[in-house]
PDB file of N, CA and C in Angstrom:
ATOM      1  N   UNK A   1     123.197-187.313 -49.385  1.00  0.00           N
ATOM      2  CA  UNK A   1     124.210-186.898 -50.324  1.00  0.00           C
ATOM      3  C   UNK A   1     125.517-186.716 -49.549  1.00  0.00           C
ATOM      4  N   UNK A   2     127.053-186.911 -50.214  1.00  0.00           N
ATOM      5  CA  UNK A   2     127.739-187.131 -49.576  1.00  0.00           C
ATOM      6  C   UNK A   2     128.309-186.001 -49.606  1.00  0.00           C
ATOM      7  N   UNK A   3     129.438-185.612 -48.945  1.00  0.00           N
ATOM      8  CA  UNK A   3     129.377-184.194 -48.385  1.00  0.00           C
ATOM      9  C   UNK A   3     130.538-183.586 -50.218  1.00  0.00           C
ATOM     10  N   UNK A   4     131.418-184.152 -50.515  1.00  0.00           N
ATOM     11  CA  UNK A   4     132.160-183.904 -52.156  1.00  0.00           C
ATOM     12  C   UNK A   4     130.703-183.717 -53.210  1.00  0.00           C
ATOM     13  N   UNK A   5     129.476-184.541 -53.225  1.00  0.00           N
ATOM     14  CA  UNK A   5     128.603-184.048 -53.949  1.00  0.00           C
ATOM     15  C   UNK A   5     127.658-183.152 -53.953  1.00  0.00           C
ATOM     16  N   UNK A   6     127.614-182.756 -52.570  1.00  0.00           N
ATOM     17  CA  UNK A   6     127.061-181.227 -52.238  1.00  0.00           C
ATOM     18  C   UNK A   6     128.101-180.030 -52.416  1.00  0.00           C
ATOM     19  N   UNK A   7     129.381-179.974 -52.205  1.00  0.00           N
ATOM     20  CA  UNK A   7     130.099-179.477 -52.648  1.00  0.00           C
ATOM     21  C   UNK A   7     130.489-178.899 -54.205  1.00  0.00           C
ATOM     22  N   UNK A   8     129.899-180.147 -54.943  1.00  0.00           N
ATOM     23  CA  UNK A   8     129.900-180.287 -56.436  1.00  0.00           C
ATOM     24  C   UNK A   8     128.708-179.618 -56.743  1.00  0.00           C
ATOM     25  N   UNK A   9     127.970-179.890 -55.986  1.00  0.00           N
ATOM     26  CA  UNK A   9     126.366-179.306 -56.466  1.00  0.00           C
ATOM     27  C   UNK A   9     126.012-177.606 -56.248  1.00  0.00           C
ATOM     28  N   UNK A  10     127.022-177.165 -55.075  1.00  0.00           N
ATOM     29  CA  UNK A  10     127.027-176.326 -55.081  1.00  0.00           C
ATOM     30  C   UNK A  10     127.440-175.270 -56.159  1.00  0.00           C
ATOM     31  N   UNK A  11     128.970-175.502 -56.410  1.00  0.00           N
ATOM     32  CA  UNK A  11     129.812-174.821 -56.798  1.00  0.00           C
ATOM     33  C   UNK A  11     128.768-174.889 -58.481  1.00  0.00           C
ATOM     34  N   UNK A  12     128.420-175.726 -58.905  1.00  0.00           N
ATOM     35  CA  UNK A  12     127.536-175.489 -60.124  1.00  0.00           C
ATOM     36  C   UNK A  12     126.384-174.720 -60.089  1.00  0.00           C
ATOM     37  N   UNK A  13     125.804-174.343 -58.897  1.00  0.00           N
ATOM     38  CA  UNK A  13     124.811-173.731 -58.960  1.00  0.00           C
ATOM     39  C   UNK A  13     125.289-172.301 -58.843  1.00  0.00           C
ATOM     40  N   UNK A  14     126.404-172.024 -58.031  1.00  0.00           N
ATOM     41  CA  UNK A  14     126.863-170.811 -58.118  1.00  0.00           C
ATOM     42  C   UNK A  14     127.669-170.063 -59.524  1.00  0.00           C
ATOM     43  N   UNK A  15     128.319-170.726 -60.508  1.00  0.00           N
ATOM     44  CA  UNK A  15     128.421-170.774 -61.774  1.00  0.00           C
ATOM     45  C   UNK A  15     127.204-170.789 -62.466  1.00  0.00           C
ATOM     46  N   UNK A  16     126.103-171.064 -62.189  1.00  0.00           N
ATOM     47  CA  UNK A  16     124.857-171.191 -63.075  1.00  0.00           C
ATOM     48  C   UNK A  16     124.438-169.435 -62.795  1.00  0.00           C
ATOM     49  N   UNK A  17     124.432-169.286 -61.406  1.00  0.00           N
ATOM     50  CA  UNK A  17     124.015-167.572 -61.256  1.00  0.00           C
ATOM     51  C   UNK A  17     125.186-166.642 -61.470  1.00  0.00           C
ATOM     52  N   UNK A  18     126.077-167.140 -61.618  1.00  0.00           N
ATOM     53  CA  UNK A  18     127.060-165.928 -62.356  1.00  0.00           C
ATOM     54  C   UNK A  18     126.770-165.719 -63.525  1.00  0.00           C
ATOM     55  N   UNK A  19     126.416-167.017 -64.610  1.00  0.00           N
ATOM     56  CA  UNK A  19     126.737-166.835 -65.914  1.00  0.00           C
ATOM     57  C   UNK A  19     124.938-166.234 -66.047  1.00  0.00           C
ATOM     58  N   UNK A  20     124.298-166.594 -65.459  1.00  0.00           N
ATOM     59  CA  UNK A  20     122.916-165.840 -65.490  1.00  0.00           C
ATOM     60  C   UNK A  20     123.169-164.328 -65.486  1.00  0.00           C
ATOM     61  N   UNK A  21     123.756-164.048 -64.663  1.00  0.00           N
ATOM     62  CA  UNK A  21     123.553-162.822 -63.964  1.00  0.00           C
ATOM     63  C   UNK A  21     124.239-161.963 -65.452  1.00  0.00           C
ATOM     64  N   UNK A  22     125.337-162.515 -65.404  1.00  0.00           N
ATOM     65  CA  UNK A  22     126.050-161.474 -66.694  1.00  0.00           C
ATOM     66  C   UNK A  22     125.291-161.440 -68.095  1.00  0.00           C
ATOM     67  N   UNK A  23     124.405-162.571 -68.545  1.00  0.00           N
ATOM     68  CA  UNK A  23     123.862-162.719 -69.703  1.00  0.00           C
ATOM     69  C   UNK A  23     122.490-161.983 -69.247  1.00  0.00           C
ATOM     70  N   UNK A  24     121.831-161.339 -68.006  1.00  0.00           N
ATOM     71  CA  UNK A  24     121.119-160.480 -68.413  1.00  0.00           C
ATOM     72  C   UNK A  24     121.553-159.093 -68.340  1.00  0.00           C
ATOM     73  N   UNK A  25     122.654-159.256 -67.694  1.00  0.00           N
ATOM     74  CA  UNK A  25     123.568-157.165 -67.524  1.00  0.00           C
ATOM     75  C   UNK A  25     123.775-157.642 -68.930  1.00  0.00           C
ATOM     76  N   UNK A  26     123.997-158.463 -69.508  1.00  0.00           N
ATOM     77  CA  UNK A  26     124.639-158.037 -71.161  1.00  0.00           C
ATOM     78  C   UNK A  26     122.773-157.680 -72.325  1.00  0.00           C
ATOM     79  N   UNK A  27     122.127-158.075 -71.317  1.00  0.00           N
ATOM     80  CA  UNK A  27     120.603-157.789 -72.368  1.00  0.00           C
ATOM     81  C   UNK A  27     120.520-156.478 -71.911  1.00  0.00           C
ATOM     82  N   UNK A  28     120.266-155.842 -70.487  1.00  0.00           N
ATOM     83  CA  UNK A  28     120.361-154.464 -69.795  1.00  0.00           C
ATOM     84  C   UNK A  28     121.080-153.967 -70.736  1.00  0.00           C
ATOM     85  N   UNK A  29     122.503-154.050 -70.591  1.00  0.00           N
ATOM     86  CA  UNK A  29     123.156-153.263 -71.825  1.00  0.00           C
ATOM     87  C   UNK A  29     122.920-152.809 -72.203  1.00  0.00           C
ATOM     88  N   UNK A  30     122.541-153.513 -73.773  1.00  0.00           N
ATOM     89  CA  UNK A  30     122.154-153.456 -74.994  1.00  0.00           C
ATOM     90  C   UNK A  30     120.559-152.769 -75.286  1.00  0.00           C
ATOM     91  N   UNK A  31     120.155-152.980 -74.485  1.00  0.00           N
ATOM     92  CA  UNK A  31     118.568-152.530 -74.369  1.00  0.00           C
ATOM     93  C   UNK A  31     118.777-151.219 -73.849  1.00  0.00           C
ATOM     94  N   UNK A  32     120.324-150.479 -72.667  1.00  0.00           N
ATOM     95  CA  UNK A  32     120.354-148.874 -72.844  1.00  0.00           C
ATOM     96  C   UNK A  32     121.058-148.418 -74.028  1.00  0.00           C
ATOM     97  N   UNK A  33     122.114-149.159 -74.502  1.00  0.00           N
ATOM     98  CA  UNK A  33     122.359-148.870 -76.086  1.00  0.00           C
ATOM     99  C   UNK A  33     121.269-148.601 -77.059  1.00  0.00           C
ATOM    100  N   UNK A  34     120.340-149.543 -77.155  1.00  0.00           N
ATOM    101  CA  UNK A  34     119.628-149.193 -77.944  1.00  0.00           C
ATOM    102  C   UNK A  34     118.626-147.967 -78.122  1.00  0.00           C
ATOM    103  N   UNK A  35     118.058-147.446 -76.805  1.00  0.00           N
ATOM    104  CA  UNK A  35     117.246-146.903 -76.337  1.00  0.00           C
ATOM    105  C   UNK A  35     118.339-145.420 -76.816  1.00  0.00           C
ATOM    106  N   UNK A  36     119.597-145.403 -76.360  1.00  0.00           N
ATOM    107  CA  UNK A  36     120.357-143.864 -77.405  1.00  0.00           C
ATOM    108  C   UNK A  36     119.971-143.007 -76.610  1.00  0.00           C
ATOM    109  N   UNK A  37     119.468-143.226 -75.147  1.00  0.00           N
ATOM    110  CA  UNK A  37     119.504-142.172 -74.278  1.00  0.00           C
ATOM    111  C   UNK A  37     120.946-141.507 -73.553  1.00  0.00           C
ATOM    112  N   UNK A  38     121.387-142.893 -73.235  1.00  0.00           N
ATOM    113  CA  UNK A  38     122.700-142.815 -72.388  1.00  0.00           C
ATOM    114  C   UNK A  38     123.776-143.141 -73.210  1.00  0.00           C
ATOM    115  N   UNK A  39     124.739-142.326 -72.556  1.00  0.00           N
ATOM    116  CA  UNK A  39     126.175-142.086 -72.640  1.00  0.00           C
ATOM    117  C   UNK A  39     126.935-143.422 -72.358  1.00  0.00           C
ATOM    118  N   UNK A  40     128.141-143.842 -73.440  1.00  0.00           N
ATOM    119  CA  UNK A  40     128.996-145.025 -72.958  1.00  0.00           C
ATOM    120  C   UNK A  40     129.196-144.644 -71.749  1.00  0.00           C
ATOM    121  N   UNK A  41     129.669-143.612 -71.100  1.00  0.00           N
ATOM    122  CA  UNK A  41     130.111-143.555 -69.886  1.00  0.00           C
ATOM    123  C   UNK A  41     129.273-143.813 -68.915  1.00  0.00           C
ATOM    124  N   UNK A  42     128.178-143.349 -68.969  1.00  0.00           N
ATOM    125  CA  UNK A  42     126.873-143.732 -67.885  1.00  0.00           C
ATOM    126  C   UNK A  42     126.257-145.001 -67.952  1.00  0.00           C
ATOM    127  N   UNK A  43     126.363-145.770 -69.170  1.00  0.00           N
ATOM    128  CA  UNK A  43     125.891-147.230 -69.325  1.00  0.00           C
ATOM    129  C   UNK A  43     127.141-148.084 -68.454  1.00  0.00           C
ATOM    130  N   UNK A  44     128.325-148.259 -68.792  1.00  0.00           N
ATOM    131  CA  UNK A  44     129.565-148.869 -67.912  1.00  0.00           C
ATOM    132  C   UNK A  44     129.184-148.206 -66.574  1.00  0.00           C
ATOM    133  N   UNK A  45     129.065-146.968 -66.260  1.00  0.00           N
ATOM    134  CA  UNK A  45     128.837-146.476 -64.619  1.00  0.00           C
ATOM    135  C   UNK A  45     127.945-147.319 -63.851  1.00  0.00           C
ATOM    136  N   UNK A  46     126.454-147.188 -64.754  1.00  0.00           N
ATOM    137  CA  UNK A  46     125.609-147.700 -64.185  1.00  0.00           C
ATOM    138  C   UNK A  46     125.324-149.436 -64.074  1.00  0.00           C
ATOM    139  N   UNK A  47     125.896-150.155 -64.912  1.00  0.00           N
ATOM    140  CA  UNK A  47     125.481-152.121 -65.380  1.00  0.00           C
ATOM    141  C   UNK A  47     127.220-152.161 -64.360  1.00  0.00           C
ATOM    142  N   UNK A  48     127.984-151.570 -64.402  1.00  0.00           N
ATOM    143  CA  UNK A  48     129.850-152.065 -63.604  1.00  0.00           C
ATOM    144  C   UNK A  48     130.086-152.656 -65.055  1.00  0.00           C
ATOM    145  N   UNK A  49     129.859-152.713 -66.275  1.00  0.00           N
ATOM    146  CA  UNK A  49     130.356-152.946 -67.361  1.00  0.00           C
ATOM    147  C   UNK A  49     131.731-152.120 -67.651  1.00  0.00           C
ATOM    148  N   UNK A  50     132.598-152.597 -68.020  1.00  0.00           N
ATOM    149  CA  UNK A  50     133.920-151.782 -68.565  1.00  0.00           C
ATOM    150  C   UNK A  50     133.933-150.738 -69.792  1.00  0.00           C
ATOM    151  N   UNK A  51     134.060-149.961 -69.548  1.00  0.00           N
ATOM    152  CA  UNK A  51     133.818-148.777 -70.749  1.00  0.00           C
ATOM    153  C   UNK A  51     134.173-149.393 -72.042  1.00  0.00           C
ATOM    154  N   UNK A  52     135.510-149.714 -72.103  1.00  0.00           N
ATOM    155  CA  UNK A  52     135.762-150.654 -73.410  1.00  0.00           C
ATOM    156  C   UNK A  52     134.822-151.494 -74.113  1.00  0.00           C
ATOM    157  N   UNK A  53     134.211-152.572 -72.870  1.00  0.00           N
ATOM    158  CA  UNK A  53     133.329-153.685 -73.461  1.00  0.00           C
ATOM    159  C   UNK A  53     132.162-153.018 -73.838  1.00  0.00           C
ATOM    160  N   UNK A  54     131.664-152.050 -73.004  1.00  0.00           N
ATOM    161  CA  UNK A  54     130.487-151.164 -73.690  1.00  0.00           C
ATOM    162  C   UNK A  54     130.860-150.313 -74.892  1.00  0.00           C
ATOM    163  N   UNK A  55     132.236-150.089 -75.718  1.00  0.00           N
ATOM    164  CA  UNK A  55     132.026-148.723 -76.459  1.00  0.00           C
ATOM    165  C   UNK A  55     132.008-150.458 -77.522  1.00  0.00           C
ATOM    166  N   UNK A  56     132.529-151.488 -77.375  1.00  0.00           N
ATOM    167  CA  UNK A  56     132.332-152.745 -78.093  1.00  0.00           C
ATOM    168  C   UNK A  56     131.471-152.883 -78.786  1.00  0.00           C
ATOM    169  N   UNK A  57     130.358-153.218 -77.216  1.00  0.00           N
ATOM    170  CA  UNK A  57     128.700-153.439 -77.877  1.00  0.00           C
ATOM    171  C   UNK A  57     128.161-152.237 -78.884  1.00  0.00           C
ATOM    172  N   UNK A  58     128.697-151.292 -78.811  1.00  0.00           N
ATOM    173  CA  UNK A  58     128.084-150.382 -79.507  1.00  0.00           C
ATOM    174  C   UNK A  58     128.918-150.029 -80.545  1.00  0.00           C
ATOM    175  N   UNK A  59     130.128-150.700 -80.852  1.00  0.00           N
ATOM    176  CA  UNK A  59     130.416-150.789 -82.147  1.00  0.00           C
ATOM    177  C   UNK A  59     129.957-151.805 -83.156  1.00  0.00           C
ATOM    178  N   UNK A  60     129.394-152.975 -82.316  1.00  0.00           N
ATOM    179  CA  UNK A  60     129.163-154.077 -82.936  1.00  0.00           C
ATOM    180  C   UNK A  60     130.200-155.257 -82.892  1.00  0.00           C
ATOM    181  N   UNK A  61     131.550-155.352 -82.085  1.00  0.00           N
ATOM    182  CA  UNK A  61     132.141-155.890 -81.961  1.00  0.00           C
ATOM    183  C   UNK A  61     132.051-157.263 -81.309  1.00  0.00           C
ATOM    184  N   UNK A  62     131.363-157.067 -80.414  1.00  0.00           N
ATOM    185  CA  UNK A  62     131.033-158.391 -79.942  1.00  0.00           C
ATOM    186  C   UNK A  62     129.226-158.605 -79.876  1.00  0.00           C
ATOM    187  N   UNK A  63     128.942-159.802 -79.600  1.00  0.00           N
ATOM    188  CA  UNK A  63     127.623-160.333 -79.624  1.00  0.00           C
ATOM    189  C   UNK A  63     127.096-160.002 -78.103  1.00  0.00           C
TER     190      UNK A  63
END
């Protein structure tokens, strides 16, 4: 493989584990939302989620 298509191959695989990574902190989330133990503030503390995007999920604002 030539060295631009390992390069290419890379950079997609590292985009593949970002967008992984956030689509399961966004199931984590939602799964301490649901559970109604924790505090917006302690759910953003604990996932590095933004307080905003968490008081979101728990308005129903976003998916």
């Amino acid at each position: 493989m030539c060295n631009l298509s390992e390069g290419i191959e890379k950079r997609g695989e590292a985009r593949g584990e970002v967008t992984g990574d956030a689509k399961r902190m966004l199931i984590v989330v939602k799964n301490m939302i649901k559970k109604g133990t924790y505090a917006p503030e302690e759910i953003a503390e604990i996932s590095g989620m933004p307080l905003e995007k968490v008081l979101e999920l728990i308005n129903g604002k976003t998916a």
